[in-house]
N, C-alpha and C. Protein backbone atom coordinates (compact mmCIF):
# COMPACT_ATOMS: atom_id res chain seq x y z
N UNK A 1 -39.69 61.53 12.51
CA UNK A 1 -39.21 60.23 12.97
C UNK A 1 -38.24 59.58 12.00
N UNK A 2 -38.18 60.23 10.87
CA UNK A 2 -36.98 59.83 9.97
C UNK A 2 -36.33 61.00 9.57
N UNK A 3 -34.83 60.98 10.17
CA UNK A 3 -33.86 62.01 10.33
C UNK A 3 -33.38 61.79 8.85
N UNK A 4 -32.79 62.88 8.05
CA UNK A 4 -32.00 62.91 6.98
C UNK A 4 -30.92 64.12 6.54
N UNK A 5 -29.48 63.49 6.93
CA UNK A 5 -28.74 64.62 6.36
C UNK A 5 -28.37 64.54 5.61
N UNK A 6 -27.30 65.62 4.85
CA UNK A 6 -26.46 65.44 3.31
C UNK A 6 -25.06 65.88 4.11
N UNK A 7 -24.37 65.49 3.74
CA UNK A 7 -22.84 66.03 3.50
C UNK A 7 -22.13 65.19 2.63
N UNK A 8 -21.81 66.66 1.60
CA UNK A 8 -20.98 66.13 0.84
C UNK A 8 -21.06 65.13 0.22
N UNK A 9 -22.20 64.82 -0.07
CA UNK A 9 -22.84 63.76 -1.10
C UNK A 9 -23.21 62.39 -0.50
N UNK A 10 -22.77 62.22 1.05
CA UNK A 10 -23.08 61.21 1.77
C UNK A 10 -24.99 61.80 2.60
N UNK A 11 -25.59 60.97 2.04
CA UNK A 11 -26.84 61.09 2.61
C UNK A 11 -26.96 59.67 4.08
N UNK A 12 -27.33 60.45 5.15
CA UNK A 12 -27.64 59.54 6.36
C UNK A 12 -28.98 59.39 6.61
N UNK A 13 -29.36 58.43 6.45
CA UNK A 13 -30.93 58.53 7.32
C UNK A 13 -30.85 57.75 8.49
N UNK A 14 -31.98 58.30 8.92
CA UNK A 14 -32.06 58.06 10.64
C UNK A 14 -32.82 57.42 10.98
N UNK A 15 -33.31 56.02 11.35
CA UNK A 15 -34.99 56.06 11.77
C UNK A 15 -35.09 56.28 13.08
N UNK A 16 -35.98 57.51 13.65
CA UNK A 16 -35.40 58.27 15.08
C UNK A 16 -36.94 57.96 16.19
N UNK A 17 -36.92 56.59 16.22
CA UNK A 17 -37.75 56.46 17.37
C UNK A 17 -37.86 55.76 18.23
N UNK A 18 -36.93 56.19 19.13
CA UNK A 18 -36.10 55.01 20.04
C UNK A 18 -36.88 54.87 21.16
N UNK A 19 -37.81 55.38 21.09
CA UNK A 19 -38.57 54.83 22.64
C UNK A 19 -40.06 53.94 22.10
N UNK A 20 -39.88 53.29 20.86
CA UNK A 20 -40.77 52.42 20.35
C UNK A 20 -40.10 51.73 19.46
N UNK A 21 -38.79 51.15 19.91
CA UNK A 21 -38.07 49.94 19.16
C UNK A 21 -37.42 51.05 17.88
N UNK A 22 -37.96 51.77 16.88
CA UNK A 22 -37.69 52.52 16.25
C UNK A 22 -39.04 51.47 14.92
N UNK A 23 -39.83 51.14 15.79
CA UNK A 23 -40.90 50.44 14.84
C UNK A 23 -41.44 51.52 13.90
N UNK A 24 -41.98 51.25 13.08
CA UNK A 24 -42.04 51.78 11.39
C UNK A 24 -43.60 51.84 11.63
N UNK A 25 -43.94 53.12 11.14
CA UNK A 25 -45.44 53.18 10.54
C UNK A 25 -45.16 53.43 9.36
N UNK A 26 -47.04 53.72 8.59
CA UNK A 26 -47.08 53.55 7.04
C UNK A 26 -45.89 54.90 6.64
N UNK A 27 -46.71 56.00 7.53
CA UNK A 27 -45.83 57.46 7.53
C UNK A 27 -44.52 57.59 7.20
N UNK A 28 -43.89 56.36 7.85
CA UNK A 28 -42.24 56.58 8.07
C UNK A 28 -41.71 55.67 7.05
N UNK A 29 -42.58 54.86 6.83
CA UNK A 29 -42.03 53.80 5.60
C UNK A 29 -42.25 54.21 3.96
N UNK A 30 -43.76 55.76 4.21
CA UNK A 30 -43.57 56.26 2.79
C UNK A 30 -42.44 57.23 2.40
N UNK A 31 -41.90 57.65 3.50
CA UNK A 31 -40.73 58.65 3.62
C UNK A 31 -39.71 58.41 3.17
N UNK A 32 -39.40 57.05 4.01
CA UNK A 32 -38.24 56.42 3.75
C UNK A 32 -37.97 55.84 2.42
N UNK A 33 -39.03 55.53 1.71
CA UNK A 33 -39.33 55.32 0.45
C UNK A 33 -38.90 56.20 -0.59
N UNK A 34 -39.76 57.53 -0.26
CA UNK A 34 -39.15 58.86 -0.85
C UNK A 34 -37.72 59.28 -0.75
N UNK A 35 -37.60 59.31 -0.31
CA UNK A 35 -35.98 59.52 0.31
C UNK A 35 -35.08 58.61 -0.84
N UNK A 36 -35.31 57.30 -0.88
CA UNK A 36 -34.49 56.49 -1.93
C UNK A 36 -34.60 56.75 -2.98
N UNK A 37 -36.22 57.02 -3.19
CA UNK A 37 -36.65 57.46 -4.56
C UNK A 37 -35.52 58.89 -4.91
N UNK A 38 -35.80 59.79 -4.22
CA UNK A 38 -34.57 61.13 -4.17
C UNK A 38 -33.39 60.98 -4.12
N UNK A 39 -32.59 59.86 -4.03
CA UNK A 39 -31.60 59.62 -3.65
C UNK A 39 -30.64 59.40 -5.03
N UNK A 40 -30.86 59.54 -6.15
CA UNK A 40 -30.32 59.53 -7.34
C UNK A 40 -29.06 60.26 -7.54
N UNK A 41 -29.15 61.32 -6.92
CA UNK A 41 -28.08 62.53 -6.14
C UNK A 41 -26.84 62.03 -5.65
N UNK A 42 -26.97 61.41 -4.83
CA UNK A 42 -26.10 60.92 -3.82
C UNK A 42 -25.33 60.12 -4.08
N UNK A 43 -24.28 60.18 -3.45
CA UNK A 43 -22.87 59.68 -3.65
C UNK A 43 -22.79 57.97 -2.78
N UNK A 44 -23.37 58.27 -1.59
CA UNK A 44 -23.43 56.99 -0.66
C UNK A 44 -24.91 57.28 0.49
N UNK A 45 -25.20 56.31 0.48
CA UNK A 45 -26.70 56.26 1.28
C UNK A 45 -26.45 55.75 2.44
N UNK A 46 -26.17 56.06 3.75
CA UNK A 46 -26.40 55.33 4.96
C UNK A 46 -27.62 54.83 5.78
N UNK A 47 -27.79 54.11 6.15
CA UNK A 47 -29.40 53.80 6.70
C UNK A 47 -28.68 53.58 8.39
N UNK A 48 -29.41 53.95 8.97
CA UNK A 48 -29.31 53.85 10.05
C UNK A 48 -30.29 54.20 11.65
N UNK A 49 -29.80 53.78 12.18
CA UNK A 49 -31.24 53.69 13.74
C UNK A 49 -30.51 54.89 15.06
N UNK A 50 -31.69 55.17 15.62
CA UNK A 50 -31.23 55.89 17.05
C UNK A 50 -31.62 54.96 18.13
N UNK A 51 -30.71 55.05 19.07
CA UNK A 51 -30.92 54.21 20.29
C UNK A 51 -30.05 52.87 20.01
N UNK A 52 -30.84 51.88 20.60
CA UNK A 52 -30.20 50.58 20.84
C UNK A 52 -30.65 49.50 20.05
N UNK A 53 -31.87 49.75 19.08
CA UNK A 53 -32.11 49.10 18.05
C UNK A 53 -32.23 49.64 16.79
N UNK A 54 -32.34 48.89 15.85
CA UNK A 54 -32.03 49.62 14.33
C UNK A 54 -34.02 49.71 13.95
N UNK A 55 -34.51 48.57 14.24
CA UNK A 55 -35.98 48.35 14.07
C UNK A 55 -36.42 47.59 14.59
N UNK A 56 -37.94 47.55 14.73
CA UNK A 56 -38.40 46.30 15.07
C UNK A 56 -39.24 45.71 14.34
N UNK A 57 -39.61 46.52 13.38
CA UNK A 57 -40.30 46.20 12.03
C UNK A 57 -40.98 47.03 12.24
N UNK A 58 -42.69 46.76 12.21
CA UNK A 58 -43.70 47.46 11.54
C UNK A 58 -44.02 47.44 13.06
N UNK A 59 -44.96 48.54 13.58
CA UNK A 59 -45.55 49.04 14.27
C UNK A 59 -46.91 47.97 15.12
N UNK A 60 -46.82 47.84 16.04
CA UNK A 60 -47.88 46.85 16.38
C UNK A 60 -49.27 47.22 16.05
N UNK A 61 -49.49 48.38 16.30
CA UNK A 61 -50.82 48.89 16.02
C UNK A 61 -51.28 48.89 14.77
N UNK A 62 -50.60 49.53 13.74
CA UNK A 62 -50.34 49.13 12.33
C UNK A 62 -50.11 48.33 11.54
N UNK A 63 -49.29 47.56 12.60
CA UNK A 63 -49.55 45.75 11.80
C UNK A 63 -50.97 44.89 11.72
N UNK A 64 -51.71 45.49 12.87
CA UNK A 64 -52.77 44.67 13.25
C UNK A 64 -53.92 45.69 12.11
N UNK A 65 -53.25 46.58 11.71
CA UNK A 65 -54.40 47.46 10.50
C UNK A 65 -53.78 46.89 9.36
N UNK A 66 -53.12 46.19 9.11
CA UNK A 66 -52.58 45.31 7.72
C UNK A 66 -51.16 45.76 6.67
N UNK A 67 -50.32 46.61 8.27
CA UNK A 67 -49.19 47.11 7.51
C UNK A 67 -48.26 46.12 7.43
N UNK A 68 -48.28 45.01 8.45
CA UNK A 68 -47.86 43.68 8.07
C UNK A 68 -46.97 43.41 6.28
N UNK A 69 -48.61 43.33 5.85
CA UNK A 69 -48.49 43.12 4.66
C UNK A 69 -49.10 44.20 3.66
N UNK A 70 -48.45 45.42 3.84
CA UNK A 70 -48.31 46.17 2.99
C UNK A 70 -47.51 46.02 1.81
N UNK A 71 -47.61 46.59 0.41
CA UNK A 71 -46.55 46.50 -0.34
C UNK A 71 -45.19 47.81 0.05
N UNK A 72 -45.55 48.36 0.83
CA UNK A 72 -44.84 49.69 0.83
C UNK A 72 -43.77 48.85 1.51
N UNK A 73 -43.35 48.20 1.84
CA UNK A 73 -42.26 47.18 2.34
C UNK A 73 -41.10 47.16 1.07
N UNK A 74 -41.48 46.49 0.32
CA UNK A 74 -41.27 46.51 -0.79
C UNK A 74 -40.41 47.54 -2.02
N UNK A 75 -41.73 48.66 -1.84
CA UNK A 75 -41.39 50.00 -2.21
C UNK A 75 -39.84 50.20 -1.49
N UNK A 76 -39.81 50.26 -0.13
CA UNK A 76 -38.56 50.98 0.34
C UNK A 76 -37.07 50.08 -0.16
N UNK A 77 -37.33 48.60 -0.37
CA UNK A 77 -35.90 48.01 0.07
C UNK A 77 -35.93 48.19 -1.74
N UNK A 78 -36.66 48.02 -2.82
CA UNK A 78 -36.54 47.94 -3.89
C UNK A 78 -36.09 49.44 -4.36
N UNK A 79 -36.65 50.19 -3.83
CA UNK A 79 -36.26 51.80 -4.48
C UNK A 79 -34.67 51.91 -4.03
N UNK A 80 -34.45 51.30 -2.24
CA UNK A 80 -32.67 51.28 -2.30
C UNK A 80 -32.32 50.53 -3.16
N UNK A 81 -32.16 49.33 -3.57
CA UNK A 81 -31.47 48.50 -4.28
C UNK A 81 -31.72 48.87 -5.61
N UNK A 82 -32.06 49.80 -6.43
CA UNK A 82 -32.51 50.36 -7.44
C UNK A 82 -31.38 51.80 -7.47
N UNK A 83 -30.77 51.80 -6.35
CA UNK A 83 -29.91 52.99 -6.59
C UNK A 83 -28.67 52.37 -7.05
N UNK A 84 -27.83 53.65 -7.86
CA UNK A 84 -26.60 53.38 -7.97
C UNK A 84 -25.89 53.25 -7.47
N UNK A 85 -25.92 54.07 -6.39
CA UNK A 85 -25.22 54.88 -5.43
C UNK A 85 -24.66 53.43 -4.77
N UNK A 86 -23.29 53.76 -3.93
CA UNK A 86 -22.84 52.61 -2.67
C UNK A 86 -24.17 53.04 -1.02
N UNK A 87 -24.45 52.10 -0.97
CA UNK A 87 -25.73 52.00 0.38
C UNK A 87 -25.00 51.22 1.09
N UNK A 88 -25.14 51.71 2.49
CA UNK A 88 -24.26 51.13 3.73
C UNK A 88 -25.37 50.73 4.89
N UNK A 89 -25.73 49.91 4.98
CA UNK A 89 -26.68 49.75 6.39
C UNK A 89 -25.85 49.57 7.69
N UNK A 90 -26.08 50.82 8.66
CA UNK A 90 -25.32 50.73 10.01
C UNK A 90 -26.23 50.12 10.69
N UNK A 91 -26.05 48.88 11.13
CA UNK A 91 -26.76 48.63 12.08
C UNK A 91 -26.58 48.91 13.73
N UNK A 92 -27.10 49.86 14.42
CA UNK A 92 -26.96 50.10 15.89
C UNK A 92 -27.58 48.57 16.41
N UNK A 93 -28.79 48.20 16.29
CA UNK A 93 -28.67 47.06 17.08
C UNK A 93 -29.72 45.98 16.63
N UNK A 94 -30.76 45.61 17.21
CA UNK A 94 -30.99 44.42 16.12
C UNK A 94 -32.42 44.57 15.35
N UNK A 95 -32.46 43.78 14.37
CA UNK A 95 -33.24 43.94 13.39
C UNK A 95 -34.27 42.94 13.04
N UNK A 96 -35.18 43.20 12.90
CA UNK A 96 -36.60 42.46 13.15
C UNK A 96 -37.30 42.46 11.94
N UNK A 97 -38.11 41.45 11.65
CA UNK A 97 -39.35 41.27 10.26
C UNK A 97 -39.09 41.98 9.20
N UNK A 98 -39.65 42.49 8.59
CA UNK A 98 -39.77 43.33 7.16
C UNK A 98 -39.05 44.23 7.13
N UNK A 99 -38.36 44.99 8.66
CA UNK A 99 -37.62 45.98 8.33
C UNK A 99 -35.99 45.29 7.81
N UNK A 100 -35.83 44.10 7.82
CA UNK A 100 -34.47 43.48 7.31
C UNK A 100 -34.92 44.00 5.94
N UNK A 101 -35.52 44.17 5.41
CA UNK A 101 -35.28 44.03 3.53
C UNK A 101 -34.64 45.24 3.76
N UNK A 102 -34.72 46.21 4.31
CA UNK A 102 -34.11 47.21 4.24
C UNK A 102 -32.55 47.15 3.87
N UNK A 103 -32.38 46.28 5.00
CA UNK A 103 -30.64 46.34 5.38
C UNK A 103 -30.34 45.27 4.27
N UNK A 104 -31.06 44.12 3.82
CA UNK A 104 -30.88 43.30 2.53
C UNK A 104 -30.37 43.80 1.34
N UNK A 105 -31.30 44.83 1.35
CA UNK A 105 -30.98 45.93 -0.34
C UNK A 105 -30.10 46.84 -0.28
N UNK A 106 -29.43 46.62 0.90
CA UNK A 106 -28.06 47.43 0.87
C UNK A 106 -26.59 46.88 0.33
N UNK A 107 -26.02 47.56 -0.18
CA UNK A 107 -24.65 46.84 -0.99
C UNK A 107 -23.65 46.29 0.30
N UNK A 108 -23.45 47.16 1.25
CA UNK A 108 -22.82 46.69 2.62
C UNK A 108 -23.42 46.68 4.19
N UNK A 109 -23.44 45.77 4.67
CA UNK A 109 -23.99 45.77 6.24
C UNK A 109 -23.27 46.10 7.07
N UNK A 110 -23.12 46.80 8.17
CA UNK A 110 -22.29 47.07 9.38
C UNK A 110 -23.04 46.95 10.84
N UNK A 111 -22.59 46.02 11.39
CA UNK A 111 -23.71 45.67 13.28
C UNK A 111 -22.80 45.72 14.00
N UNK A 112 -23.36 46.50 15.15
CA UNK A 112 -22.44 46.53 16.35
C UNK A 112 -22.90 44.87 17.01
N UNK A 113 -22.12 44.51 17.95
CA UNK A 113 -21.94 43.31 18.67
C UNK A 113 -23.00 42.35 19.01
N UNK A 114 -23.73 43.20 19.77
CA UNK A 114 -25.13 43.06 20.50
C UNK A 114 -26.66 42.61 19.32
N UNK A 115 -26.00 43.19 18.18
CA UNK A 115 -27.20 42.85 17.28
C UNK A 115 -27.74 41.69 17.02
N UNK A 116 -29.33 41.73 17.20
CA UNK A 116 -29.51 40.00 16.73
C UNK A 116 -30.86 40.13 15.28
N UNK A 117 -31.02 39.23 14.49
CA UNK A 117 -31.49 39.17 13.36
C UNK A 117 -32.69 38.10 13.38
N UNK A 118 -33.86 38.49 12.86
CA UNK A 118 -34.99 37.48 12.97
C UNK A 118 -36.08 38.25 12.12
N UNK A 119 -36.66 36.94 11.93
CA UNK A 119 -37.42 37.61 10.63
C UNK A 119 -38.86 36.40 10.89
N UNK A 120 -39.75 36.85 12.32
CA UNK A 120 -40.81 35.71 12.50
C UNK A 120 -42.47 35.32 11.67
N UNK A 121 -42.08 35.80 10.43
CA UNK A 121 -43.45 36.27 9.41
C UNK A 121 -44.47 34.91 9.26
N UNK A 122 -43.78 33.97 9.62
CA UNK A 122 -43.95 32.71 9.17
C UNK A 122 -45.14 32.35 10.40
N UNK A 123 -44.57 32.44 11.64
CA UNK A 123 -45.27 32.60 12.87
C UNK A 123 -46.34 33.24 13.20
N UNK A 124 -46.40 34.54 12.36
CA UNK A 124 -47.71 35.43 12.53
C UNK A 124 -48.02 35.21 11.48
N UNK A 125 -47.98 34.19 10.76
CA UNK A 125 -49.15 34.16 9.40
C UNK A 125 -49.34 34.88 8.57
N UNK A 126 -47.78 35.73 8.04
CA UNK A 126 -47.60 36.19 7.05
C UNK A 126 -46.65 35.71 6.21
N UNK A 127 -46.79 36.02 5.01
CA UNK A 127 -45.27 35.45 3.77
C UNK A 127 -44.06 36.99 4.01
N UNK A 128 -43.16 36.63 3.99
CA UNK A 128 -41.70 37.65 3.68
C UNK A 128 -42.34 38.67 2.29
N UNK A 129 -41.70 39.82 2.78
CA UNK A 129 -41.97 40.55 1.50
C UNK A 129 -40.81 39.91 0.36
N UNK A 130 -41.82 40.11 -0.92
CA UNK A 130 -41.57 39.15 -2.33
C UNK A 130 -40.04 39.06 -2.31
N UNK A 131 -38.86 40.11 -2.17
CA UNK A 131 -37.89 40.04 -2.89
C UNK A 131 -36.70 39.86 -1.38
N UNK A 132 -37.28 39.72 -0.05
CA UNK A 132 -36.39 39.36 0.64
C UNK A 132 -35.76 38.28 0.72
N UNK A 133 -36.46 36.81 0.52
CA UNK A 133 -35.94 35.65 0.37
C UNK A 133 -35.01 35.32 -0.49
N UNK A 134 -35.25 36.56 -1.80
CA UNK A 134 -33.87 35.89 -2.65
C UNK A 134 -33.01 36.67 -2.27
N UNK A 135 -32.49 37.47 -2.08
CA UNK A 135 -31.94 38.78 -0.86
C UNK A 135 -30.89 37.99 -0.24
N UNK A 136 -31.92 37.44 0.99
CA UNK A 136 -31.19 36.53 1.94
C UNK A 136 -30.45 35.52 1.10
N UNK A 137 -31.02 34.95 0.25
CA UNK A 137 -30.51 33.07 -0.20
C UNK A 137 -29.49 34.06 -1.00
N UNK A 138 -29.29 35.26 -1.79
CA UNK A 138 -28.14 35.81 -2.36
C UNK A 138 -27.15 35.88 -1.32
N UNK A 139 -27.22 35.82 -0.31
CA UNK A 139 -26.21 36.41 0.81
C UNK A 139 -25.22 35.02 1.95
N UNK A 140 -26.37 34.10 2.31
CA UNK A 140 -26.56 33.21 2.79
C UNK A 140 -26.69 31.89 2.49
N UNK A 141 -27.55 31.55 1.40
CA UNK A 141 -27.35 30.58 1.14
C UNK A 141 -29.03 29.65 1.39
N UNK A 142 -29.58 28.80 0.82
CA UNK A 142 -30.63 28.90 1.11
C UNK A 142 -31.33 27.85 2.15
N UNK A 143 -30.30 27.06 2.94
CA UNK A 143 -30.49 26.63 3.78
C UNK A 143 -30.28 27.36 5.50
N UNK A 144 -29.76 28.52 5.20
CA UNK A 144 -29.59 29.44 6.15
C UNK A 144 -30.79 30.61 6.46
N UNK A 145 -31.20 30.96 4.92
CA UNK A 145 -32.42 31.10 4.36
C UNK A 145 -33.61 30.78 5.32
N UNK A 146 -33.81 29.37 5.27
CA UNK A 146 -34.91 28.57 5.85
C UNK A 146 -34.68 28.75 7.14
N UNK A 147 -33.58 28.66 7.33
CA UNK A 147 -33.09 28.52 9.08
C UNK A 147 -33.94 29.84 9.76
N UNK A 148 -33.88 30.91 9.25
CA UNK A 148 -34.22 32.15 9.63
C UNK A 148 -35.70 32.40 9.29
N UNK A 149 -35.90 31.70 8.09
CA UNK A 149 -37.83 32.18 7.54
C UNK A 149 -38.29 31.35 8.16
N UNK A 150 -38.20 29.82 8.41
CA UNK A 150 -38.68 28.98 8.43
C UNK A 150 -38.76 28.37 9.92
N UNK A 151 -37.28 28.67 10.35
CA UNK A 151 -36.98 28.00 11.63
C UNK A 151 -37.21 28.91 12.62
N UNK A 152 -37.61 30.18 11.98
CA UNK A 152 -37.57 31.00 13.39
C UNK A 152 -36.35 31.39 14.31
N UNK A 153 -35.04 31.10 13.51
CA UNK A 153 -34.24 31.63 14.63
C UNK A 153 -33.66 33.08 14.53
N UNK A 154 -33.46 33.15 15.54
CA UNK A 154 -32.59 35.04 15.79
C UNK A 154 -31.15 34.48 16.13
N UNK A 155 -30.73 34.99 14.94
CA UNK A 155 -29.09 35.06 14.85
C UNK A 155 -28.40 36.02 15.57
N UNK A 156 -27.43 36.06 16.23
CA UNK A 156 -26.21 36.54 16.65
C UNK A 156 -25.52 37.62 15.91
N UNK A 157 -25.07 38.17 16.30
CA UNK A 157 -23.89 39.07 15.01
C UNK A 157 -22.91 38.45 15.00
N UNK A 158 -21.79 37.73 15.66
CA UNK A 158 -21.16 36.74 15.00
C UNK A 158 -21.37 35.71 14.26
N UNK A 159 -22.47 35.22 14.74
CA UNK A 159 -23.13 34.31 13.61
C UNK A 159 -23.21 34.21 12.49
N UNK A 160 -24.02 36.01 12.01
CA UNK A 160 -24.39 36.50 11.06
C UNK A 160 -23.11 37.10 9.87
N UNK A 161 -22.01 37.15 10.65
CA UNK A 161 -21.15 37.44 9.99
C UNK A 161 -20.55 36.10 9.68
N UNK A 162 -20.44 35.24 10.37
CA UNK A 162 -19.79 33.68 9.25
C UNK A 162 -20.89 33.56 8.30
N UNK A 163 -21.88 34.05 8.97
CA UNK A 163 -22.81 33.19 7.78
C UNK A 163 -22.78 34.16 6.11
N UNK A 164 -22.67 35.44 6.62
CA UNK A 164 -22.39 36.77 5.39
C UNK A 164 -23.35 37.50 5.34
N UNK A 165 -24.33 36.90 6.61
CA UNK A 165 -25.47 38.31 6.03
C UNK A 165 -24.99 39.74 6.84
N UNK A 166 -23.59 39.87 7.20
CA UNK A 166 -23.30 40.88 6.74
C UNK A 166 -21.90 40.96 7.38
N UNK A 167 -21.33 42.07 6.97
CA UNK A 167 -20.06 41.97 6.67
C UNK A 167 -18.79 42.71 7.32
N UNK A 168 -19.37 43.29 8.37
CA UNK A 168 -18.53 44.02 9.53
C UNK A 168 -19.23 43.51 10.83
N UNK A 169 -18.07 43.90 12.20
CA UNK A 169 -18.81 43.41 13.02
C UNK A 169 -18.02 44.79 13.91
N UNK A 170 -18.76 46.33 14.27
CA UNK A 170 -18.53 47.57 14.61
C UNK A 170 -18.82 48.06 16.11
N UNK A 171 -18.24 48.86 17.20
CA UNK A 171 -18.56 48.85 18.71
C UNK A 171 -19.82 50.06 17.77
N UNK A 172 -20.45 50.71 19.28
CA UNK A 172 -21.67 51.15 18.58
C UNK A 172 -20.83 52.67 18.46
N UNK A 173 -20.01 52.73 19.27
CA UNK A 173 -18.98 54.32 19.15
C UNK A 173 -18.67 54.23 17.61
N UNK A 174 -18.15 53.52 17.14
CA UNK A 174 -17.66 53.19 15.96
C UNK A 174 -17.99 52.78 14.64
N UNK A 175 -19.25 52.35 14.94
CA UNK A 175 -20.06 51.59 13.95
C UNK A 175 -20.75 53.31 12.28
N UNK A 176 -20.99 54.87 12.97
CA UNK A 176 -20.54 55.34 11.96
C UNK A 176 -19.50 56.12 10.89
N UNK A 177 -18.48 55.73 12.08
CA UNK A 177 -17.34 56.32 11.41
C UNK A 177 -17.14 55.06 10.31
N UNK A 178 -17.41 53.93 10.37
CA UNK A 178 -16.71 52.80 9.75
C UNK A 178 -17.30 53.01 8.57
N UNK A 179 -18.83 53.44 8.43
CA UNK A 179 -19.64 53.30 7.54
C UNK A 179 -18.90 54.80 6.55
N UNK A 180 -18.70 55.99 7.61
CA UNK A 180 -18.05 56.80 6.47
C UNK A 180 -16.11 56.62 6.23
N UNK A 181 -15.60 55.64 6.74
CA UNK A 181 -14.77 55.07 6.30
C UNK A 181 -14.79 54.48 5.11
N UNK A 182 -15.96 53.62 4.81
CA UNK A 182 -16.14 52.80 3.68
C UNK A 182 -16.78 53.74 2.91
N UNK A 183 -17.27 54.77 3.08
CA UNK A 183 -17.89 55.63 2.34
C UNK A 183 -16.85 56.54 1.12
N UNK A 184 -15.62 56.94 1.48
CA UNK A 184 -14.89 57.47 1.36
C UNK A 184 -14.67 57.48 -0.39
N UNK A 185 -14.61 56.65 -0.56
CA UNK A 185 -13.66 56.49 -1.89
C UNK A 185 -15.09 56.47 -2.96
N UNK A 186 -15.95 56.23 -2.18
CA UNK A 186 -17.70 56.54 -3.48
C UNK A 186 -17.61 57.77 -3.35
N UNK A 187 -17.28 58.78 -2.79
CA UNK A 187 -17.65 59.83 -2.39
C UNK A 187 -17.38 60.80 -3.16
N UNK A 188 -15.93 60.59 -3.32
CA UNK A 188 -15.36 60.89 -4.41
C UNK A 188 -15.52 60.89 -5.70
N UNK A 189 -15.31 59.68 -5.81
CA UNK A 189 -16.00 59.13 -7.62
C UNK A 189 -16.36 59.48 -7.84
N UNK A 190 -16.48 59.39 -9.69
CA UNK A 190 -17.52 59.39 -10.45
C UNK A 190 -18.61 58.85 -10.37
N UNK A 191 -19.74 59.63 -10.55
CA UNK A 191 -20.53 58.68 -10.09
C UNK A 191 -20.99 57.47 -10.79
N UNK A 192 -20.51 58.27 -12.41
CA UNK A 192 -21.09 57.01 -13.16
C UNK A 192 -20.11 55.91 -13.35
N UNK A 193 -19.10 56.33 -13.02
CA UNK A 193 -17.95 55.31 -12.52
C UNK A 193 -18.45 53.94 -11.57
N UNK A 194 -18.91 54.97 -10.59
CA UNK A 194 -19.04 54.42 -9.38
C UNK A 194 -20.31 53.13 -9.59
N UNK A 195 -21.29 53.51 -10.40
CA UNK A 195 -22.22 52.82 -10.82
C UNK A 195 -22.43 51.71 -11.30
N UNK A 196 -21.16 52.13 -12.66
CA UNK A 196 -21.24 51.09 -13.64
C UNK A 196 -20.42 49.91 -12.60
N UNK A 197 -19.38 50.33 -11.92
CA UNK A 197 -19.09 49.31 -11.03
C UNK A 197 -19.96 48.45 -9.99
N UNK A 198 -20.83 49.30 -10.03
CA UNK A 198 -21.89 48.70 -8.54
C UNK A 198 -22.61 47.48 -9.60
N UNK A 199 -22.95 47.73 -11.40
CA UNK A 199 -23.42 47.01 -11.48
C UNK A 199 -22.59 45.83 -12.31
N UNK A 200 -21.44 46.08 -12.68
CA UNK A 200 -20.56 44.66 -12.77
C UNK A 200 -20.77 43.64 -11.66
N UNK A 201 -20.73 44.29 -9.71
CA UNK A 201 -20.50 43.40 -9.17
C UNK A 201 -22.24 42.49 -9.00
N UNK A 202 -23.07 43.44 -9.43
CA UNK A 202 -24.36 42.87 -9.84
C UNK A 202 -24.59 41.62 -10.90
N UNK A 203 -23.82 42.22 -11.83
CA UNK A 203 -24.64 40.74 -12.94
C UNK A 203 -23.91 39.52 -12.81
């Protein structure tokens, strides 16, 4: 349920379960975990969904066994954002609860049209995993922040792009060529080139 190729130093992952939102069990979220963890290699990381949504978060059945609030949430968006590497989140379509940290800890976002963004943790009586809120308020701003943790709303992809939580707006034909468009020039690089740059635009 989590696809992964290599070419040429561009690693794609897949989360491939489109006839259940592409919702996340513990299984797929320790994988996906691994995968970043392995990902030291790699030139550019794509994250990406099959079907018509990217996620829907965590698994209903599994949420209600306390994957909710697992730390393995955590584990995955921190082990991406822990890479050097350039990370591209394609978003096919829209993105739900805990699985946003994902696309958070990515250096660039890409959503096709249709995508919408919500994050209702607040509602089911859970807190955001630890490092998404500053994530978001890094991106957004922290009254936009609230708007989304707090207020409960599901943003738009135009929306989301004035607002910056992310930064292309891609048809879904198109949405991974763009990502290995932008991929292009990491690909190449050095990597430690490529790095030390990823973390200038960091500090």
């Amino acid at each position: 349920m989590i696809d992964l190729t290599k070419d040429d130093g561009v690693w794609t992952v897949t989360i491939n379960r489109p006839e259940k939102a592409n919702s996340l069990t513990l299984e797929m979220l320790q994988e996906l975990a691994q995968i970043a963890r392995d990902a030291k290699d790699a030139r550019v990381l794509i994250l990406t969904g099959a079907g018509k949504v990217f996620s829907a978060g965590a698994d209903l059945e599994a949420a209600r066994a306390g994957l909710a609030i697992s730390p393995i949430w955590e584990e995955v968006s921190g082990a991406i954002a822990d890479l050097r590497c350039l990370t591209i989140a394609a978003l096919n379509g829209t993105l739900a609860g805990g699985a946003m940290g994902m696309a958070l800890a990515c250096d660039v976002r890409l959503a096709v049209p249709d995508a919408k963004f919500f994050y209702p943790v607040m509602k089911l009586g859970f807190l955001p995993q630890p490092s998404d809120p500053a994530r978001m308020r890094a991106l957004i701003g922290p009254a936009r922040t609230k708007l989304i943790l707090m207020g409960g709303q599901k943003i738009l992809a135009d929306e989301a792009l004035a607002f910056g939580l992310i930064d292309r707006i891609c048809s879904a034909e198109t949405l991974l060529a763009e990502a290995e468009t932008i991929a292009a020039d990491s690909k190449v690089a050095d990597p430690e080139l490529a790095g030390q740059i990823k973390q200038m635009c960091c500090d």
